[in-house]
N, C-alpha and C. Protein backbone atom coordinates (compact mmCIF):
# COMPACT_ATOMS: atom_id res chain seq x y z
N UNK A 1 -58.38 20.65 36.69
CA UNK A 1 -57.79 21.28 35.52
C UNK A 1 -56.68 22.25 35.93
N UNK A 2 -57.12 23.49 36.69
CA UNK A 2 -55.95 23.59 37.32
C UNK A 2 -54.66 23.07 37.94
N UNK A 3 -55.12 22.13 38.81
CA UNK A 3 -54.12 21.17 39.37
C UNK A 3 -53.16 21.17 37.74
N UNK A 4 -53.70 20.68 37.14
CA UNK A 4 -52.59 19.97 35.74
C UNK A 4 -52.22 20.69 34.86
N UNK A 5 -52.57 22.37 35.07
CA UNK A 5 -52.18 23.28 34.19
C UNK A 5 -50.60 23.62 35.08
N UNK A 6 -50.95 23.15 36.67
CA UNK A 6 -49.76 23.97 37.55
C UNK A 6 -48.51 22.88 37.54
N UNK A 7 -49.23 21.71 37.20
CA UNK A 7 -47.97 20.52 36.78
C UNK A 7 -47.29 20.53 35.43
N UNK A 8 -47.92 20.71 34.63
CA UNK A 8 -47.61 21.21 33.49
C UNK A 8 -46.62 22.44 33.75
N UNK A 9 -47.05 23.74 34.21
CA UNK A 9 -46.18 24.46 34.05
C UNK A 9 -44.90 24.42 35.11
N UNK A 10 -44.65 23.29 35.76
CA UNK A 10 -43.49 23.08 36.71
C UNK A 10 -42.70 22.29 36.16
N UNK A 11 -43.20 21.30 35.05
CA UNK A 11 -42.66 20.57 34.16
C UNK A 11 -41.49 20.98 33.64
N UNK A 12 -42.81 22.16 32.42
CA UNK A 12 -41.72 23.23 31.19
C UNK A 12 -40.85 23.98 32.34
N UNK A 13 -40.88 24.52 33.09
CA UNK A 13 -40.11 25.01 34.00
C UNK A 13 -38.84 24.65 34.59
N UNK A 14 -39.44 23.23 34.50
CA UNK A 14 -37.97 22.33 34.78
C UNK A 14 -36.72 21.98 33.63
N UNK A 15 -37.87 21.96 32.38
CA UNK A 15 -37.24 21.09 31.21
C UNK A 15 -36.25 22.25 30.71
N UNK A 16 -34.40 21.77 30.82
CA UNK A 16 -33.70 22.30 30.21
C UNK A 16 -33.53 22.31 28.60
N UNK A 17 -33.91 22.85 27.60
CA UNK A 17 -34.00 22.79 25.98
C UNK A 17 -32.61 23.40 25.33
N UNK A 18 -32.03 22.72 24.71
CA UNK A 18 -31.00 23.43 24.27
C UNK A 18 -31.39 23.43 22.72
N UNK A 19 -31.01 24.22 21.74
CA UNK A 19 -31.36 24.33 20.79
C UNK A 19 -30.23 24.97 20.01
N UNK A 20 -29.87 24.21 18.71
CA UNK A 20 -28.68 24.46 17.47
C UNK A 20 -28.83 24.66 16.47
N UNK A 21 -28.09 25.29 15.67
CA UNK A 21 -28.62 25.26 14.37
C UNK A 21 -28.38 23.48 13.66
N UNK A 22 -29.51 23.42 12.74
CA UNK A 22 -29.37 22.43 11.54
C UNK A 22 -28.02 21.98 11.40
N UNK A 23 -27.75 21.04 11.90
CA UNK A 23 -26.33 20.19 11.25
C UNK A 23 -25.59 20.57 12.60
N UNK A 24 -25.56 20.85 13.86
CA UNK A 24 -24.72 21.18 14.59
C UNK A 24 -25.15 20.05 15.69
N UNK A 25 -24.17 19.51 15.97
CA UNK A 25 -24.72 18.41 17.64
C UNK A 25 -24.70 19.35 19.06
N UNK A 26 -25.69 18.81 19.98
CA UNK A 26 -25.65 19.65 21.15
C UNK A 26 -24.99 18.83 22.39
N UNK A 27 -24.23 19.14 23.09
CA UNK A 27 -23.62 18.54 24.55
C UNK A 27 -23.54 19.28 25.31
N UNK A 28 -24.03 19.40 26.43
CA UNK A 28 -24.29 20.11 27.68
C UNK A 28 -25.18 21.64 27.18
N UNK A 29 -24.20 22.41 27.49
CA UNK A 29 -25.32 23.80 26.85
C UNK A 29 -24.65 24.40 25.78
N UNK A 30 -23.73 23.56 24.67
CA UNK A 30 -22.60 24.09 23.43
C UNK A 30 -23.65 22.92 22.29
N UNK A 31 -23.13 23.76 21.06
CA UNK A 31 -23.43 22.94 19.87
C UNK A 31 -21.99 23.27 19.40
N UNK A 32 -21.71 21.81 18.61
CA UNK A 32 -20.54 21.84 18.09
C UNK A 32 -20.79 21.39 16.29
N UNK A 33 -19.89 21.84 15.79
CA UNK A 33 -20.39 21.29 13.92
C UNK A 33 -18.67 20.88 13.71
N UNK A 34 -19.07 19.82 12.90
CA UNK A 34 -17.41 19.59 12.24
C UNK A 34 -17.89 19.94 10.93
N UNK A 35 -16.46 20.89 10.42
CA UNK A 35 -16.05 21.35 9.23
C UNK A 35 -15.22 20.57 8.33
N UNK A 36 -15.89 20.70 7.25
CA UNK A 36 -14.97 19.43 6.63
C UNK A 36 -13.68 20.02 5.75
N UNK A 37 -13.53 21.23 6.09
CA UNK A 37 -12.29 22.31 5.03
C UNK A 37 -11.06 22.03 6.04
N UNK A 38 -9.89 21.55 5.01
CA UNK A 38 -8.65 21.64 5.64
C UNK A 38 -8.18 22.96 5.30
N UNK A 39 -7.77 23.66 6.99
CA UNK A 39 -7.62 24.90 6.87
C UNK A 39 -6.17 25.08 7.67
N UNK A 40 -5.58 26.30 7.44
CA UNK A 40 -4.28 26.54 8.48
C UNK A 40 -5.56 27.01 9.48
N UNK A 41 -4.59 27.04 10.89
CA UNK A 41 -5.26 27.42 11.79
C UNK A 41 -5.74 28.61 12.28
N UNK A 42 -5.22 29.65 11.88
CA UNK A 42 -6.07 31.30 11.71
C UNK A 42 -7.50 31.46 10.87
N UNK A 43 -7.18 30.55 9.81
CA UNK A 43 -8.13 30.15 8.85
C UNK A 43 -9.59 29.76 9.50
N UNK A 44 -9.10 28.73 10.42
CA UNK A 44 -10.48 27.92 11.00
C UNK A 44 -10.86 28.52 12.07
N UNK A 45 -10.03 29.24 12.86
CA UNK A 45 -11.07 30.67 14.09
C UNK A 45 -11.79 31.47 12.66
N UNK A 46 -11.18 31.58 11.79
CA UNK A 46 -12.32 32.74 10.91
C UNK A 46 -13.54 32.21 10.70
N UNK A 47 -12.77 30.71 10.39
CA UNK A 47 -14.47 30.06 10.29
C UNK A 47 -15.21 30.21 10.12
N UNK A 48 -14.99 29.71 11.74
CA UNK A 48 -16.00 29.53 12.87
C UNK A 48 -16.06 30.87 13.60
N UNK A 49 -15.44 31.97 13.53
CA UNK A 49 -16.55 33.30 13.38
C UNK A 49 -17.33 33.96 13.01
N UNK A 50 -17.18 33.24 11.01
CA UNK A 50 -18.52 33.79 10.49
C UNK A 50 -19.62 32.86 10.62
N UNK A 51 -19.70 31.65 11.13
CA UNK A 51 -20.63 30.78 11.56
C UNK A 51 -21.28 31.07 13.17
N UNK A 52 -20.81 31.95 13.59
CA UNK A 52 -21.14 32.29 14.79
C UNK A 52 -20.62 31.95 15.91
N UNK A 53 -19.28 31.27 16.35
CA UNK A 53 -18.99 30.51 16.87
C UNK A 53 -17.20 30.89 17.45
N UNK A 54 -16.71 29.47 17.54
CA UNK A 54 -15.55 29.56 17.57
C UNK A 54 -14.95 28.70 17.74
N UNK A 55 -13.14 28.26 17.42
CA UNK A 55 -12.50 26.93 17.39
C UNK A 55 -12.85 26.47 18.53
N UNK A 56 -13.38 24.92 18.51
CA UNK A 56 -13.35 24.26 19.76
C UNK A 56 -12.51 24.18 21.04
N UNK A 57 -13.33 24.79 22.10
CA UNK A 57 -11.81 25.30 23.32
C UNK A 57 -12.59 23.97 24.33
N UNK A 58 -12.17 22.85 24.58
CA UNK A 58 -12.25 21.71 25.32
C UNK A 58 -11.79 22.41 26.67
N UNK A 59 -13.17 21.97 27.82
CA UNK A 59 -13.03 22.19 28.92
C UNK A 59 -13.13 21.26 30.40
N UNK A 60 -13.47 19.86 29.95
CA UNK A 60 -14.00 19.14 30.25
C UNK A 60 -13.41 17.93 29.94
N UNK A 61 -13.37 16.79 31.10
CA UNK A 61 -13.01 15.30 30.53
C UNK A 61 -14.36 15.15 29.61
N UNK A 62 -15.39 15.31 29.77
CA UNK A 62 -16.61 14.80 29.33
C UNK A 62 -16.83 15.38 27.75
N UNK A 63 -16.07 16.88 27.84
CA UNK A 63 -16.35 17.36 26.35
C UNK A 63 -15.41 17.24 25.84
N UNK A 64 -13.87 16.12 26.27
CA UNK A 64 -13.21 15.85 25.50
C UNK A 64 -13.63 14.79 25.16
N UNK A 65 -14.25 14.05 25.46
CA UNK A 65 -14.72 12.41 25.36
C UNK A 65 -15.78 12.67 23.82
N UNK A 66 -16.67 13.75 24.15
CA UNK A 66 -17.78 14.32 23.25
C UNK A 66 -17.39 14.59 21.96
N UNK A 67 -16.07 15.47 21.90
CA UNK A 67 -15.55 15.92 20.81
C UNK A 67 -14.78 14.31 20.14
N UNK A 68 -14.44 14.11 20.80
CA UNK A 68 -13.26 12.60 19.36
C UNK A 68 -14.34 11.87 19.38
N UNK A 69 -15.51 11.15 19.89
CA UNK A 69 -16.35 10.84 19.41
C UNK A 69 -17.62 11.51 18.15
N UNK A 70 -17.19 12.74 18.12
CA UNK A 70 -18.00 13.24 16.54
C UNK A 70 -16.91 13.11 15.96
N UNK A 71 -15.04 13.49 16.59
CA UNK A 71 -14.56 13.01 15.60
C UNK A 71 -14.63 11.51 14.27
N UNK A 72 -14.62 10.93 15.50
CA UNK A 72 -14.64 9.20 14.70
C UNK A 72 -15.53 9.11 14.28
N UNK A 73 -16.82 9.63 14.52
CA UNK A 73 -17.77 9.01 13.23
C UNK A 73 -17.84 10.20 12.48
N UNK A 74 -16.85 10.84 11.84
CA UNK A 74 -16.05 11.33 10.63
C UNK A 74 -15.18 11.16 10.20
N UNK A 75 -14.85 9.85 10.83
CA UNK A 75 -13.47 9.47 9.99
C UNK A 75 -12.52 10.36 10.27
N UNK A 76 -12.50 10.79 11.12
CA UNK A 76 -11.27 12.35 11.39
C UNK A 76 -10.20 11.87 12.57
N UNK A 77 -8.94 11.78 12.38
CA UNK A 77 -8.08 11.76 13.17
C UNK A 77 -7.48 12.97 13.55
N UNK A 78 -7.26 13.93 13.04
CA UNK A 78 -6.74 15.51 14.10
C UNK A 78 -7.55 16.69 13.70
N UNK A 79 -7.89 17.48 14.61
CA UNK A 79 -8.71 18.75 14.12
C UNK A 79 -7.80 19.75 15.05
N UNK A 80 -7.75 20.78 15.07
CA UNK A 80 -7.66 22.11 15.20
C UNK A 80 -8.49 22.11 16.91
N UNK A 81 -7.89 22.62 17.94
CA UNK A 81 -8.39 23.48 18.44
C UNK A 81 -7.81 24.99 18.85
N UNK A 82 -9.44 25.29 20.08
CA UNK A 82 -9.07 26.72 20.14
C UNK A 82 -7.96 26.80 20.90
N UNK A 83 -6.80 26.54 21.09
CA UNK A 83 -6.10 27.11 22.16
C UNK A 83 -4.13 27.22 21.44
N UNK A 84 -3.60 27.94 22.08
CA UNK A 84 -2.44 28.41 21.39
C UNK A 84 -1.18 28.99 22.61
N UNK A 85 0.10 28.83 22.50
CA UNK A 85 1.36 29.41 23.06
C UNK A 85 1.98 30.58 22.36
N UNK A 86 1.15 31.13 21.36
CA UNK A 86 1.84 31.97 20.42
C UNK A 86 2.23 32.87 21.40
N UNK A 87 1.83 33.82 21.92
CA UNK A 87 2.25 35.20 22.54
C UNK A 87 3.44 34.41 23.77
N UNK A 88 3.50 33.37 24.56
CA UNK A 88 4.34 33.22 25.67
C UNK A 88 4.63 31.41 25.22
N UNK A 89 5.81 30.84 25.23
CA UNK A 89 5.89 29.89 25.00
C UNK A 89 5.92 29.08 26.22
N UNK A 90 4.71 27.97 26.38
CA UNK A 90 4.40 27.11 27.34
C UNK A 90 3.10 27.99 27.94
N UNK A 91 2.72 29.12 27.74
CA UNK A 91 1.94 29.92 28.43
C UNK A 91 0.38 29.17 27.56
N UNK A 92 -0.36 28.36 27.42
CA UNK A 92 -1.26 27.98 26.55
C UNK A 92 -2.75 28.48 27.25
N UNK A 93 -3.22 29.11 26.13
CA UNK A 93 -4.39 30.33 26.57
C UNK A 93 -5.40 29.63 25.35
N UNK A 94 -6.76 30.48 25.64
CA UNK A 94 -7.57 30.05 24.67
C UNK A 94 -7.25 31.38 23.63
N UNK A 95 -8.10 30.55 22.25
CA UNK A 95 -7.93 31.74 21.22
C UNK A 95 -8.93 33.20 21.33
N UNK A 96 -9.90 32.96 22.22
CA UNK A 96 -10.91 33.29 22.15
C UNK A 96 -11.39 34.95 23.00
N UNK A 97 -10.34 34.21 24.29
CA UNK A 97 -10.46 34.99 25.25
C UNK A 97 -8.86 35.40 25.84
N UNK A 98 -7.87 34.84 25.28
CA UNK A 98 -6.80 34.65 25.74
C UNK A 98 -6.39 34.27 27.24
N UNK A 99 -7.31 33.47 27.66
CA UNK A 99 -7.29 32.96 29.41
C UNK A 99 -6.73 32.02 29.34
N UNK A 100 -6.02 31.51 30.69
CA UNK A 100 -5.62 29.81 30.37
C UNK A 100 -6.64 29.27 30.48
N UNK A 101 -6.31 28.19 29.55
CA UNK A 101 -6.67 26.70 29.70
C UNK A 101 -6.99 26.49 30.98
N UNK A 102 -8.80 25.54 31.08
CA UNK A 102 -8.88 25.49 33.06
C UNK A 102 -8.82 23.46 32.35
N UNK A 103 -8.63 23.14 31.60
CA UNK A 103 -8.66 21.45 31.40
C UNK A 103 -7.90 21.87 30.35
N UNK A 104 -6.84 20.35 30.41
CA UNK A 104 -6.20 19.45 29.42
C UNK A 104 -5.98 18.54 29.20
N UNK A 105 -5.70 17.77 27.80
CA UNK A 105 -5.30 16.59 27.89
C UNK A 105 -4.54 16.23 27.34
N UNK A 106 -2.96 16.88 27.30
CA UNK A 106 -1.99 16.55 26.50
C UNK A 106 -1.93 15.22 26.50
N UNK A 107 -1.31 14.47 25.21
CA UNK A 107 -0.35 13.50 25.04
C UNK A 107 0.86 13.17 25.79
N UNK A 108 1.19 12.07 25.84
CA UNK A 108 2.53 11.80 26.30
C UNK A 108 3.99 12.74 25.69
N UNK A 109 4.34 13.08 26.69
CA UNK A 109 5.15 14.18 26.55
C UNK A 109 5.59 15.36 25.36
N UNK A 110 3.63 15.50 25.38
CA UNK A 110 3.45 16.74 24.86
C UNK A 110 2.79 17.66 25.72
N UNK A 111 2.86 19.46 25.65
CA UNK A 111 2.84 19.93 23.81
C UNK A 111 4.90 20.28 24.64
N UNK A 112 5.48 19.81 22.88
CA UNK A 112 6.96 19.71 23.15
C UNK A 112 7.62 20.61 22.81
N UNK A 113 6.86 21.48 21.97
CA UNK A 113 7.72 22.44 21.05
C UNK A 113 8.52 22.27 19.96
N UNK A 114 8.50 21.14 19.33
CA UNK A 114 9.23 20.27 18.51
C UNK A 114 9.02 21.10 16.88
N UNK A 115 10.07 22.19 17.15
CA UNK A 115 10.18 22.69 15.70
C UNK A 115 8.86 23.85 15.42
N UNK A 116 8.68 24.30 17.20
CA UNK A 116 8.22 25.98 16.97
C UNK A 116 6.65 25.40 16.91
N UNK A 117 6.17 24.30 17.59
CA UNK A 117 4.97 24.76 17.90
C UNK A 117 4.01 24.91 18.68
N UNK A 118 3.19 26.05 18.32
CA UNK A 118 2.25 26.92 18.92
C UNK A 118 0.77 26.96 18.93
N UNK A 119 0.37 25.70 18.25
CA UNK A 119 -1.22 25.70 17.97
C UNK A 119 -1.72 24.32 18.35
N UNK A 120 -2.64 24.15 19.33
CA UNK A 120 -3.19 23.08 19.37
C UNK A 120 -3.94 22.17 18.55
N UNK A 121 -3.78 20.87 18.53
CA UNK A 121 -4.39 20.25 18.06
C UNK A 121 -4.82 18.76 18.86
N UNK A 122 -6.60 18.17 18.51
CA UNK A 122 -7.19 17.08 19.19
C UNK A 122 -7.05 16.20 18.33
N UNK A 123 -6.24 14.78 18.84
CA UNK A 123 -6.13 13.48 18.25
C UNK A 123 -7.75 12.45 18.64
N UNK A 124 -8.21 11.58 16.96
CA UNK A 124 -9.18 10.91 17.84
C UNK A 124 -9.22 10.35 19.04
N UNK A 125 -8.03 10.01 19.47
CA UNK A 125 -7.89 9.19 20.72
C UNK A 125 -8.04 10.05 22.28
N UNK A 126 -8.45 11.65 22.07
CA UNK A 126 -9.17 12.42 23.10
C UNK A 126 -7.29 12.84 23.50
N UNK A 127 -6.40 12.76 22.96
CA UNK A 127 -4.88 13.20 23.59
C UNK A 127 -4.73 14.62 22.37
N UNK A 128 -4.22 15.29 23.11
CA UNK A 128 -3.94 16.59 22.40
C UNK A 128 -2.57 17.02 22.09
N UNK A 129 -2.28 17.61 21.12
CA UNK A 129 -0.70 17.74 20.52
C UNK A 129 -0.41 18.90 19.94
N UNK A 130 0.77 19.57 19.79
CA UNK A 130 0.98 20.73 19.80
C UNK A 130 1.58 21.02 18.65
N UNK A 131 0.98 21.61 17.51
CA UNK A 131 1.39 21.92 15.78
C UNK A 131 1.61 22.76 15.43
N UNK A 132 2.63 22.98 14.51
CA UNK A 132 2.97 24.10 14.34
C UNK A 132 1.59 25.35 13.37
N UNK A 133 1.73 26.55 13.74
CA UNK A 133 0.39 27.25 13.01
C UNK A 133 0.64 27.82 11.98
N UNK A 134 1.82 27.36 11.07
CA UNK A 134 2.23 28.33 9.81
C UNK A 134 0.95 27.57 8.77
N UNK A 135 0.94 28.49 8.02
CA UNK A 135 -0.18 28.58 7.01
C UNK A 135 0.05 26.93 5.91
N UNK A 136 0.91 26.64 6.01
CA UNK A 136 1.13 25.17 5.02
C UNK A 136 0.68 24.03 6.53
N UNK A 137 0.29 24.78 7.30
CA UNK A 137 -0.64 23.33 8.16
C UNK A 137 -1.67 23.37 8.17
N UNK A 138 -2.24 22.22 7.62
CA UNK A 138 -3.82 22.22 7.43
C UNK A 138 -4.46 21.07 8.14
N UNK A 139 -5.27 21.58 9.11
CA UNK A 139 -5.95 20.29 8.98
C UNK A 139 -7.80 20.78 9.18
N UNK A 140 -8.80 19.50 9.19
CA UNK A 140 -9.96 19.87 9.59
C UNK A 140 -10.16 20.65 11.08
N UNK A 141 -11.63 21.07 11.54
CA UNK A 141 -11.95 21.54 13.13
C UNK A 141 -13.09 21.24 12.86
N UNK A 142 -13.17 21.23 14.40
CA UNK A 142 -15.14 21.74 15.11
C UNK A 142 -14.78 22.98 15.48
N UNK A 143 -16.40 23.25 15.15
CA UNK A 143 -16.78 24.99 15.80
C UNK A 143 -17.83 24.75 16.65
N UNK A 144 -17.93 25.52 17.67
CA UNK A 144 -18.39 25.53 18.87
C UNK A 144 -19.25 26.64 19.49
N UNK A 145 -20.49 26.63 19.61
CA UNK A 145 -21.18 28.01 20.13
C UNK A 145 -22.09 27.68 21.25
N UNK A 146 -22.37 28.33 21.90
CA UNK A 146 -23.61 27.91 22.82
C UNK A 146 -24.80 27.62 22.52
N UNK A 147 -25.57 27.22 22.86
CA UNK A 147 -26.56 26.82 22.45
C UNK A 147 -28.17 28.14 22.71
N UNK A 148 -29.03 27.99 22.18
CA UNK A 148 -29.63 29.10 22.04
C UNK A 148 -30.86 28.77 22.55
């Protein structure tokens, strides 16, 4: 009995649990939720601050792969992420923390600046593109928190 109380507890010991709220998917140690509000992009960091969270800041080939796949099975072709050139142009930092970017995955010869912009955005196809952040741009996001 012992013996299998001490296997048992090497088990739970081992077993990594990640845990999200209701309606949020989990990948690695983040839960992510897609929002279905087309928002300008200041809009959707507010969010996803009062949800606890924050615009999706992609760090990873694997959590870019993660993210356009919840995209597509929402029918969603561009969302919002966390990351931005506003303060230095070409300088692209997260929104969050203002650090660079340690992964990307621009598009073909993007982000271009094509008419002042400064806000990222993820295409389903896992390529990222660079939009402008004035308030008449809307589109959907994921929000992103750790897992608990």
């Amino acid at each position: 009995m012992v013996r299998v109380l001490l296997l048992l507890s090497a088990c739970v010991s081992l077993c990594v649990c990640y845990q999200c709220p209701v309606s949020w998917s989990v990948h690695e140690n983040k839960c992510y939720t897609y929002i279905h509000l087309r928002l300008p992009w200041i809009d959707a960091i507010g969010t996803c601050k009062t949800l606890g969270g924050h615009l999706v800041e992609i760090n990873s080939a694997t959590e870019n792969h993660f993210v356009s796949r919840l995209m597509h099975s929402k029918g969603v072709v561009w969302i919002w992420l966390g990351f931005n050139d506003l303060v230095k142009e070409g300088r692209w930092v997260s929104a969050t923390s203002n650090q660079p970017m340690v992964y990307q995955s621009w598009g073909w010869g993007e982000p271009n600046n094509s008419g002042n912009q400064d806000c990222g955005q993820l295409t389903s196809n896992g390529a990222w593109d660079d939009l402008s952040c004035d308030p008449g741009t809307k589109f959907t996001f994921v929000c992103q928190r750790l897992t608990v």
